[in-house]
C-alpha atoms as a PDB file:
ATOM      1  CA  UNK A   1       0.000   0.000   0.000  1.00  0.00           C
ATOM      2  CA  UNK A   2       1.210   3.443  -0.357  1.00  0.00           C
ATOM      3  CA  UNK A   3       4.302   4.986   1.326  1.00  0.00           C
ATOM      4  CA  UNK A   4       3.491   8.214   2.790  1.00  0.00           C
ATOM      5  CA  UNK A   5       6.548  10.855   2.630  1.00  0.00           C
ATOM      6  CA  UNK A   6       5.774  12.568   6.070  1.00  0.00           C
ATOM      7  CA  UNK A   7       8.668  14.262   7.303  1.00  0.00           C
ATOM      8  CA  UNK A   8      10.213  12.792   9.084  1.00  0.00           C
ATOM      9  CA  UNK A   9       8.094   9.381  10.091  1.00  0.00           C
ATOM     10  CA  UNK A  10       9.774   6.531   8.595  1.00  0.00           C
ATOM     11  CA  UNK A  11       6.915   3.934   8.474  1.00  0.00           C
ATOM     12  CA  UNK A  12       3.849   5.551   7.168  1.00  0.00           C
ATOM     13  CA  UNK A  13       1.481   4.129   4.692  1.00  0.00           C
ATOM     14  CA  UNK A  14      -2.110   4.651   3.915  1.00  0.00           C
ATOM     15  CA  UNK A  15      -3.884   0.815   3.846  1.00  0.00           C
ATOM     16  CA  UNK A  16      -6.137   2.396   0.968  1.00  0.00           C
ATOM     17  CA  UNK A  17      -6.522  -0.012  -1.923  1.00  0.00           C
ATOM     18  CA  UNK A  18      -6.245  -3.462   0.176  1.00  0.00           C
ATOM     19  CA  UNK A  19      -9.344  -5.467  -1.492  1.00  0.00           C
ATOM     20  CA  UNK A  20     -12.600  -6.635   0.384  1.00  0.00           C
ATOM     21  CA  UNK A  21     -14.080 -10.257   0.352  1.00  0.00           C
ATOM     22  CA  UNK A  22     -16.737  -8.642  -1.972  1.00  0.00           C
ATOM     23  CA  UNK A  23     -15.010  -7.055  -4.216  1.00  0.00           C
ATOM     24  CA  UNK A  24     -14.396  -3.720  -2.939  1.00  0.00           C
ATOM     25  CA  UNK A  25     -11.566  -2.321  -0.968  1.00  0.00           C
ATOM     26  CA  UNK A  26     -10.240  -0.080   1.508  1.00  0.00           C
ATOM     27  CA  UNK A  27     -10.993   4.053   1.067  1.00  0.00           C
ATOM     28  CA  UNK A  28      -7.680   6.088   0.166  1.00  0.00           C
ATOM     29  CA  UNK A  29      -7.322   7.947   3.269  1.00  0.00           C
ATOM     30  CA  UNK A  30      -9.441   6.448   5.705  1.00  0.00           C
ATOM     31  CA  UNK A  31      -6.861   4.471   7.891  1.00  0.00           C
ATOM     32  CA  UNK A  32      -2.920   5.479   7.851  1.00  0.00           C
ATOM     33  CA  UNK A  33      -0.864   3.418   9.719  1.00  0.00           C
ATOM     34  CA  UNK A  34       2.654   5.523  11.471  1.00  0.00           C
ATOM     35  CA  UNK A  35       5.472   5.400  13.866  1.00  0.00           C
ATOM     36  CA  UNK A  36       5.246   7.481  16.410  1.00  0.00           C
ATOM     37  CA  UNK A  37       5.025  11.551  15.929  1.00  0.00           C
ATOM     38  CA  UNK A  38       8.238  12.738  17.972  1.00  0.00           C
ATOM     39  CA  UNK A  39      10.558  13.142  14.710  1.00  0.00           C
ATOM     40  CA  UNK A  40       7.746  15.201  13.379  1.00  0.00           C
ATOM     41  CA  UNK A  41       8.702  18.263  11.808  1.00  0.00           C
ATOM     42  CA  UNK A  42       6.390  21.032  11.100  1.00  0.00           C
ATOM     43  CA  UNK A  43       6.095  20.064   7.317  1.00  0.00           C
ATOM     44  CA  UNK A  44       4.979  16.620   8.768  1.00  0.00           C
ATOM     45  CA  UNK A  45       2.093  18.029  10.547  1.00  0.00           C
ATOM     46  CA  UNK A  46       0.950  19.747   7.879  1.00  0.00           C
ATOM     47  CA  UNK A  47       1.219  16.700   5.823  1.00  0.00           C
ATOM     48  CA  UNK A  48      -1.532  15.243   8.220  1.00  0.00           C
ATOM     49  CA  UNK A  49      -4.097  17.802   8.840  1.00  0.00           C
ATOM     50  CA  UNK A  50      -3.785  18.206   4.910  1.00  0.00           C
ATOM     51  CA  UNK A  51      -4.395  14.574   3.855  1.00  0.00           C
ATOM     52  CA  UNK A  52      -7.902  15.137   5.411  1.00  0.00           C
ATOM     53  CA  UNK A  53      -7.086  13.293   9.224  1.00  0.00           C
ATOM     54  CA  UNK A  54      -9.394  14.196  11.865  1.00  0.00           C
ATOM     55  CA  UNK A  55      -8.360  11.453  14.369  1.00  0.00           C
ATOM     56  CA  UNK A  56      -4.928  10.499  15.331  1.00  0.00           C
ATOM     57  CA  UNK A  57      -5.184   7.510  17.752  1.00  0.00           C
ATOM     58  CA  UNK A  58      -1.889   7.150  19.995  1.00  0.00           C
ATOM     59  CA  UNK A  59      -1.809   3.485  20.997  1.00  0.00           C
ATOM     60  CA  UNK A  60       1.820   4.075  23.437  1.00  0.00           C
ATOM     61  CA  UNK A  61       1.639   3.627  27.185  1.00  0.00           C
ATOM     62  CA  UNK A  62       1.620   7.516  29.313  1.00  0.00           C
ATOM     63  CA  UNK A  63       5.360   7.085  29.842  1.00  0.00           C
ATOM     64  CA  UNK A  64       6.283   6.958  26.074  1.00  0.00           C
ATOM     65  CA  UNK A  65       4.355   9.767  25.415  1.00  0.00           C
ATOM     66  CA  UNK A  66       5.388  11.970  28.400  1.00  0.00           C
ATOM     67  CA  UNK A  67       9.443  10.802  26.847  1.00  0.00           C
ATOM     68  CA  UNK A  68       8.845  10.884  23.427  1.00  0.00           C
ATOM     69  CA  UNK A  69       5.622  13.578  23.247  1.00  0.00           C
ATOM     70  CA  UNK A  70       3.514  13.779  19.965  1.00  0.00           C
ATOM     71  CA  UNK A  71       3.401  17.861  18.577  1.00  0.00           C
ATOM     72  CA  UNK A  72       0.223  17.214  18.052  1.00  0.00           C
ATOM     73  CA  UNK A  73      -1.006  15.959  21.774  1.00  0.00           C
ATOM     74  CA  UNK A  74      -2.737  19.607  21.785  1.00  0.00           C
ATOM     75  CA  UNK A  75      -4.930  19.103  18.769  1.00  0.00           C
ATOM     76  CA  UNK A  76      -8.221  18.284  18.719  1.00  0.00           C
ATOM     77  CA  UNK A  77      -7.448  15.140  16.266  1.00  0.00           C
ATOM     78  CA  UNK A  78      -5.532  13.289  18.776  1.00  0.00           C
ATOM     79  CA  UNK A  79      -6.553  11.050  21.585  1.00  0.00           C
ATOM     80  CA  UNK A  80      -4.157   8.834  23.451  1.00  0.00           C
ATOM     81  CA  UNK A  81      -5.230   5.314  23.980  1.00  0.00           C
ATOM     82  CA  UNK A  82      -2.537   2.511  25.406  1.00  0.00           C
ATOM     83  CA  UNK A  83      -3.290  -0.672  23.498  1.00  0.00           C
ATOM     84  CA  UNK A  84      -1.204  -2.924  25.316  1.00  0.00           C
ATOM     85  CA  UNK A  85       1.130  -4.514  27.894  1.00  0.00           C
ATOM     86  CA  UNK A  86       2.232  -3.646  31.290  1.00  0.00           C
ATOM     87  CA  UNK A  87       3.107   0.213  31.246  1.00  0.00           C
ATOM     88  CA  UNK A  88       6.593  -0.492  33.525  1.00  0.00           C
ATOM     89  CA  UNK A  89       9.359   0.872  30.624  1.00  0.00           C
ATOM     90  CA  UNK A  90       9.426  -3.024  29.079  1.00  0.00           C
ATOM     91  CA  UNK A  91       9.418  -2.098  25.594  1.00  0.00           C
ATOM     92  CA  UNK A  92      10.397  -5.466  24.410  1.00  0.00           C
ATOM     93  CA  UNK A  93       7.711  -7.661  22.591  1.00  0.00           C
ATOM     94  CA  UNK A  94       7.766 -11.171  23.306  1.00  0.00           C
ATOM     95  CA  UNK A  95       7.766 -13.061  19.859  1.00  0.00           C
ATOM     96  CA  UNK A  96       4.355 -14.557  18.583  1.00  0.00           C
ATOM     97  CA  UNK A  97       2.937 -12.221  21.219  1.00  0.00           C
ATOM     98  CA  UNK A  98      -0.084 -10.778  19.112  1.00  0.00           C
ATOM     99  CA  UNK A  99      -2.604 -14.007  21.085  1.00  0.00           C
ATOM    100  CA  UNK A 100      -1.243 -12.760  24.272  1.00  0.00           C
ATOM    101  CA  UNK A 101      -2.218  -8.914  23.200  1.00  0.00           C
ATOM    102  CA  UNK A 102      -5.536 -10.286  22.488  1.00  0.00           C
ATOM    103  CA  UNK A 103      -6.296 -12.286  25.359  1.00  0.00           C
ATOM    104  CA  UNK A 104      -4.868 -10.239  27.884  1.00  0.00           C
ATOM    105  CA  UNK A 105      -5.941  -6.568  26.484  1.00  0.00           C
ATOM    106  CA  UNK A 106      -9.277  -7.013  25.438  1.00  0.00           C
ATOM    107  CA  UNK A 107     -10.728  -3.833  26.958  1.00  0.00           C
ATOM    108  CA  UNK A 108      -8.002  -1.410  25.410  1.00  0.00           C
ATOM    109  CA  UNK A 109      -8.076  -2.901  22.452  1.00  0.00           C
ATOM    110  CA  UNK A 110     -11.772  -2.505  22.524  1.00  0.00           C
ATOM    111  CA  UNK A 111     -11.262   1.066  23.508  1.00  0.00           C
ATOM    112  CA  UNK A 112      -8.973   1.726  20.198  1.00  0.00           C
ATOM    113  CA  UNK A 113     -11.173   0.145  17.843  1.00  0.00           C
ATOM    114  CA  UNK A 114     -13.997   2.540  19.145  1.00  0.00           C
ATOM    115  CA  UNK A 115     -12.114   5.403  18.286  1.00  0.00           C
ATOM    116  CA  UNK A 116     -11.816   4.101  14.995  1.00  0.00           C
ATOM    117  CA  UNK A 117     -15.602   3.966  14.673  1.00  0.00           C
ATOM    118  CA  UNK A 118     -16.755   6.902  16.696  1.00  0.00           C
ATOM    119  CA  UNK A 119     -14.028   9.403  14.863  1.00  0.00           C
ATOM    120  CA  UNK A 120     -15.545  12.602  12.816  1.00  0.00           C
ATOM    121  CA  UNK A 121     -15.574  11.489   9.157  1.00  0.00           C
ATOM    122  CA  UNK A 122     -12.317  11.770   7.415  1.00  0.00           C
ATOM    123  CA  UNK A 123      -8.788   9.535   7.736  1.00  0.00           C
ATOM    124  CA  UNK A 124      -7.872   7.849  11.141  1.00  0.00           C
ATOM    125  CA  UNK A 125      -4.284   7.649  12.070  1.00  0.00           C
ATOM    126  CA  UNK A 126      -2.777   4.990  13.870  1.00  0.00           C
ATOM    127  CA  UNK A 127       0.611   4.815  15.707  1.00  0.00           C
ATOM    128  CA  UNK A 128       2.514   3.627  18.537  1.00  0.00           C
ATOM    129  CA  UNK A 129       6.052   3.700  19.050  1.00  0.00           C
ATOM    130  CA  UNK A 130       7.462   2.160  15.930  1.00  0.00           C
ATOM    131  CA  UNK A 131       4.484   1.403  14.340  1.00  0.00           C
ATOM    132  CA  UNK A 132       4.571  -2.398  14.140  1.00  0.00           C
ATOM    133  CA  UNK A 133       3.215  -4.393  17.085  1.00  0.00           C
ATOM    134  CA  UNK A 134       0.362  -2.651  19.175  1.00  0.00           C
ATOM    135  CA  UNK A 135       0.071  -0.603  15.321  1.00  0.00           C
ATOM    136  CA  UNK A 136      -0.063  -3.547  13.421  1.00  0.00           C
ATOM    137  CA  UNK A 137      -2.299  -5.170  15.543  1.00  0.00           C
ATOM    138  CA  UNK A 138      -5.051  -2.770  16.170  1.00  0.00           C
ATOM    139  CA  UNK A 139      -4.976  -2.497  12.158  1.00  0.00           C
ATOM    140  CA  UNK A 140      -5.574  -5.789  11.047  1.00  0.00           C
ATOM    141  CA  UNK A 141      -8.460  -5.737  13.421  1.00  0.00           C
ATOM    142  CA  UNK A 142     -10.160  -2.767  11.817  1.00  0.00           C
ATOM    143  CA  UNK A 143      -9.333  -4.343   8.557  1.00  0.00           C
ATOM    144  CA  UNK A 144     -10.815  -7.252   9.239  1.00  0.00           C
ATOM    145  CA  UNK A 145     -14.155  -6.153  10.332  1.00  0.00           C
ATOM    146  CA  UNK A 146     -13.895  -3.792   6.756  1.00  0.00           C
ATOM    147  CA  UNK A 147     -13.966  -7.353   5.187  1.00  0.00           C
ATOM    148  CA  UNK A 148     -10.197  -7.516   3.694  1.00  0.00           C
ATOM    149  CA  UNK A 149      -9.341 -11.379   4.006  1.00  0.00           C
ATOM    150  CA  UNK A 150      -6.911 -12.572   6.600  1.00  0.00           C
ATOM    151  CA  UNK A 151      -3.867 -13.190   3.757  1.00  0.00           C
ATOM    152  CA  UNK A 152      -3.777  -9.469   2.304  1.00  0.00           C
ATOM    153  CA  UNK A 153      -3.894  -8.406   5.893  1.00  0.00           C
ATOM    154  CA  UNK A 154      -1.096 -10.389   6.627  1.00  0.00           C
ATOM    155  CA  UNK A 155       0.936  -9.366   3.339  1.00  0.00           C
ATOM    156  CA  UNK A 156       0.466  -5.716   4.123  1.00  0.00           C
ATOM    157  CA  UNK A 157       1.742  -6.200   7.535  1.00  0.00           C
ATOM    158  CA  UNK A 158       4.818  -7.722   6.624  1.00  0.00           C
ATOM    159  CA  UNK A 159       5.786  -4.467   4.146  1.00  0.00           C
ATOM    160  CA  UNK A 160       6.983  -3.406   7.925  1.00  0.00           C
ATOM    161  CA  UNK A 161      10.635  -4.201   8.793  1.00  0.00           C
ATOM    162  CA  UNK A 162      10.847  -7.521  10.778  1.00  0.00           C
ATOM    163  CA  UNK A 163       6.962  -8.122  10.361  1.00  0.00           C
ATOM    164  CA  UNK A 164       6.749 -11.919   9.540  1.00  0.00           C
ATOM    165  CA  UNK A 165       3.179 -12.583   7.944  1.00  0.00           C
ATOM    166  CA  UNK A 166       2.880 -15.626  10.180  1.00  0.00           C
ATOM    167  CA  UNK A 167       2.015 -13.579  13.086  1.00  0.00           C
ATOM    168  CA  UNK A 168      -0.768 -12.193  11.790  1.00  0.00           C
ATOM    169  CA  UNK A 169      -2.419 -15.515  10.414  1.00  0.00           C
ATOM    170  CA  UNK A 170      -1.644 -17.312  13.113  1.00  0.00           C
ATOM    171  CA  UNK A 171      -3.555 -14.303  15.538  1.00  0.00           C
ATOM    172  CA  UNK A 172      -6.295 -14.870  13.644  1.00  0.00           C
ATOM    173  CA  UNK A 173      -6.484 -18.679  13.525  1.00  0.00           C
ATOM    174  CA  UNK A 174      -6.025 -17.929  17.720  1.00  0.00           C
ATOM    175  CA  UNK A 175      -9.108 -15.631  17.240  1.00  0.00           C
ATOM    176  CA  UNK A 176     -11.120 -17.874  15.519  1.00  0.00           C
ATOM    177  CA  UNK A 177     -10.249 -20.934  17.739  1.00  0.00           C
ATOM    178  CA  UNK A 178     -11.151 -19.430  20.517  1.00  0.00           C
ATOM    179  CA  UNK A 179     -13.388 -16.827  20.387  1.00  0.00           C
ATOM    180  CA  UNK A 180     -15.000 -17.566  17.253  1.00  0.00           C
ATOM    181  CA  UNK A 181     -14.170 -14.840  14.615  1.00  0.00           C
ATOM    182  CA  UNK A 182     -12.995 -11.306  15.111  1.00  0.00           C
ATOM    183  CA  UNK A 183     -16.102  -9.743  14.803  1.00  0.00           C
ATOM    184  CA  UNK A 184     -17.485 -12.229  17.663  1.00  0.00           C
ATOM    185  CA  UNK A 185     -14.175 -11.219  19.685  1.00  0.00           C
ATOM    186  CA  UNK A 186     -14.397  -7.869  19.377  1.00  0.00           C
ATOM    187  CA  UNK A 187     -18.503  -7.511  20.355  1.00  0.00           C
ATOM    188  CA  UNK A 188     -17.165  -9.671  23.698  1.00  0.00           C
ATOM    189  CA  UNK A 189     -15.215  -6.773  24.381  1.00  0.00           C
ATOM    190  CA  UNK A 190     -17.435  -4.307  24.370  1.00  0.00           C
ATOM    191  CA  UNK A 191     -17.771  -3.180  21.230  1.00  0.00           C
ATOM    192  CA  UNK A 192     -21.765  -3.145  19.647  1.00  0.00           C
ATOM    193  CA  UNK A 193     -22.370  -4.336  16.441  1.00  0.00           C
ATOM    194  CA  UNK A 194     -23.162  -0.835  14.882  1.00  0.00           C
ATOM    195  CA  UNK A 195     -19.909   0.057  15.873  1.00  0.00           C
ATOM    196  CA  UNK A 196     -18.191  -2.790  13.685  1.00  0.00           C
ATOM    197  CA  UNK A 197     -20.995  -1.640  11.332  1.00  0.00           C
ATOM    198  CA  UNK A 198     -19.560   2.082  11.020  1.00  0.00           C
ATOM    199  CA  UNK A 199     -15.622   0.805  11.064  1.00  0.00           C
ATOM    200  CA  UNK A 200     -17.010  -0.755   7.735  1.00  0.00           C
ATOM    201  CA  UNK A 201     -19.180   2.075   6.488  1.00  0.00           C
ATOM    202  CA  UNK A 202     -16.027   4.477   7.158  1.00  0.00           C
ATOM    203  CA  UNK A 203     -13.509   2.224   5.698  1.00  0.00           C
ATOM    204  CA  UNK A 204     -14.609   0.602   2.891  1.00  0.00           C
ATOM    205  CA  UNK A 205     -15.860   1.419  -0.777  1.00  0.00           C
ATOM    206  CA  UNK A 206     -16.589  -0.346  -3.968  1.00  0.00           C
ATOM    207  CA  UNK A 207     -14.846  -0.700  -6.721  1.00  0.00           C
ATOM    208  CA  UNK A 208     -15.843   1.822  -8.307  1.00  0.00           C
ATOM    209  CA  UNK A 209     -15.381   3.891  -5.435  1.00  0.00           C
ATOM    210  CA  UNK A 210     -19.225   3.584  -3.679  1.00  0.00           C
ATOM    211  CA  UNK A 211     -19.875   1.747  -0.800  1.00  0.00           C
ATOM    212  CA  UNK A 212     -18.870  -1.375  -0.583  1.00  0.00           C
ATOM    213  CA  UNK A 213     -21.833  -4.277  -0.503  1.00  0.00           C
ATOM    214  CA  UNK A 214     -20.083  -5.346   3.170  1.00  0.00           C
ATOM    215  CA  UNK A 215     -21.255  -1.525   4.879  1.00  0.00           C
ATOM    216  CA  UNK A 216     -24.223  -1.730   3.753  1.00  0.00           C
END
């Protein structure tokens, strides 16, 4: 998916274009995946608020914020949410960790995923620290639910350095397993179904660039 030049993030794309199990695909513009904001330079931020984001959903723990704080904490777009793991200064990921994430972080992940759903119309941003683990995750959810099939998902999470696609199919085989589907997963944490309703609606068109059969 496209590489977005943002001064000076180094792992910014825009999942536009990823196809839908009915044939459509992902809105241009409607969910950008970052690093985190600290390198950002004022040409960067004006990069964002021009590319049409109204949300930018932090996913880092307090303490990375507070060290490595976001220029655009003040703005009305942004709203920190911590995805994940125990907010101590660990900021190493335990491999195949994505089921533990799941299992153990059900209500933030919940909480991020709302954001997605409940933010004004326009692009969401999502980062956390170097935009591949609590990032990744929390985007292949929302994908998901938008109806792009677990393989693409996993393809367009391994375009990020060290990103094997196994860990993302096998999260999803966990989800399945065990909770029955991501959709089923998600609506036992909290979220309602109109909610995964309008993470479709806002992410997804047809072909031909209506809305896709899926948000209907």
């Amino acid at each position: 998916m496209p590489r977005l030049r943002w001064p000076d993030l180094r792992n910014a794309r825009d999942l536009g274009g990823l196809p839908t199990v009915d044939g459509g695909r992902i809105r241009e513009r409607a969910l950008i995946r970052t690093d985190n904001h600290g390198r950002l330079v004022p040409a960067g931020i004006d990069a964002i608020r021009s590319y049409g984001v109204t949300r930018v959903i932090d996913l880092r723990w307090g303490w990375e914020a507070a060290k490595y704080p976001s220029p655009l904490a003040g703005d009305e777009r942004y709203r920190l949410i911590p995805a994940c793991f125990d907010p101590t200064g660990d900021e190493e990921i335990p491999p195949d960790s994505y089921r533990l994430m799941a299992d153990t972080s059900r209500g933030r992940l919940a909480a991020a995923l709302t954001a997605v759903a409940e933010a004004p119309p326009g692009g969401v941003v999502l980062h956390c620290h170097a935009g591949r683990d609590r990032t990744g995750l929390v985007a292949a959810l929302a994908l998901h639910v938008a109806g792009v099939a677990v393989e693409s998902i996993a393809a367009d999470y391994a375009l990020t350095e060290n990103s094997p696609p196994e860990m993302m199919v096998n999260t999803f085989a966990h989800l399945q397993a065990r909770y029955g589907g991501v959709d089923e997963y998600l609506v036992g944490c909290g979220l309602a179904p109109g909610q995964l309703a309008g993470i479709r609606a806002r992410l997804t068109e047809a072909a031909g660039g209506s809305p896709s059969a899926l948000s209907r």
